[in-house]
Protein backbone atom coordinates (compact mmCIF):
# COMPACT_ATOMS: atom_id res chain seq x y z
CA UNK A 1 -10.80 5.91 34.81
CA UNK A 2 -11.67 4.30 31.47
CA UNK A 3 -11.70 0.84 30.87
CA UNK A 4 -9.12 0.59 28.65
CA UNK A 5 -6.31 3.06 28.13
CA UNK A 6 -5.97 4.70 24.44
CA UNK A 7 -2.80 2.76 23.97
CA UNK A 8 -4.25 -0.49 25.19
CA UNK A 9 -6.93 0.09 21.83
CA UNK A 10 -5.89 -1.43 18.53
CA UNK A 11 -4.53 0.74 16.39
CA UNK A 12 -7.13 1.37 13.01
CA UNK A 13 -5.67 0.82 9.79
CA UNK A 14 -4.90 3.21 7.44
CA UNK A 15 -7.40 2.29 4.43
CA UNK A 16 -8.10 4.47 1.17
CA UNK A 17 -10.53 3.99 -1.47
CA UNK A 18 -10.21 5.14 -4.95
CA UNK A 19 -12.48 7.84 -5.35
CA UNK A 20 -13.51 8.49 -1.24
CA UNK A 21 -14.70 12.19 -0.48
CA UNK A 22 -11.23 13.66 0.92
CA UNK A 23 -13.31 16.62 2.43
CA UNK A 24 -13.43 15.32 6.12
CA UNK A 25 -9.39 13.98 6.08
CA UNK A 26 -6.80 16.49 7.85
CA UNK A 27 -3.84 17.25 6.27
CA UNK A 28 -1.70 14.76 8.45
CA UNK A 29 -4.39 12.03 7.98
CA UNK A 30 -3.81 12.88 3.80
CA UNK A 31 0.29 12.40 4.26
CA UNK A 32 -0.39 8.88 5.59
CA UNK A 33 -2.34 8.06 2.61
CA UNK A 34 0.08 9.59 -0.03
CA UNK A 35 2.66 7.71 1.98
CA UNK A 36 0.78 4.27 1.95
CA UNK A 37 -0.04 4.46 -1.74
CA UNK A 38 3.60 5.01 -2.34
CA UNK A 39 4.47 2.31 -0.79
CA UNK A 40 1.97 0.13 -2.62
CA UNK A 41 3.11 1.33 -6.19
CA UNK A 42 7.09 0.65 -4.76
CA UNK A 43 5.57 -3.14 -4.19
CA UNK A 44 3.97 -3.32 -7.68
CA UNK A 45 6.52 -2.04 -9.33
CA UNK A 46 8.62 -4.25 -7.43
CA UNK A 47 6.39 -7.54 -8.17
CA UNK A 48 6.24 -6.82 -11.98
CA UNK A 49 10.15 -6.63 -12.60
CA UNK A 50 10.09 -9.87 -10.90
CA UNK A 51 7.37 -10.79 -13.29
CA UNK A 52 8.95 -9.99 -15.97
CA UNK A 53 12.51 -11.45 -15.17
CA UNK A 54 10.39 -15.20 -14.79
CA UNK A 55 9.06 -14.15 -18.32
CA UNK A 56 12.41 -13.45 -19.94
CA UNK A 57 14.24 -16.62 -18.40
CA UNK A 58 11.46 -18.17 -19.41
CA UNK A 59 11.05 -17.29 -22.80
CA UNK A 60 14.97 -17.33 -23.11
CA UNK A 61 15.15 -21.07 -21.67
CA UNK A 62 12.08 -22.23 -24.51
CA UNK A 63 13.58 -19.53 -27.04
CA UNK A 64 10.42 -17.78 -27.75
């Protein structure tokens, strides 16, 4: 009996870097990355409308 039980491990984190040889990932270990990526453009996107609504009240409360 092992030491510690698969479940007991912590889980890796998904990481991608632009440009990494995709040769060795499986198709399901691709997926996660499309997925996460996704995700990350949702939360840019996200963070520059906010961005851009400080600019406009801002510009709107000096009237640029």
């Amino acid at each position: 009996m092992a030491a510690f039980d698969d479940d007991d491990r912590p889980k890796k984190k998904i990481a991608h870097e632009i440009g990494q040889d995709l040769g060795l990932l499986s198709v399901e270990e691709l997926t996660l990355r499309v997925l996460l990526m996704q995700d990350e453009i949702k939360r840019l996107e996200a963070d520059m409308t906010q961005k851009r609504a400080k600019r406009a009240a801002a510009d709107q409360f000096f009237k640029r």
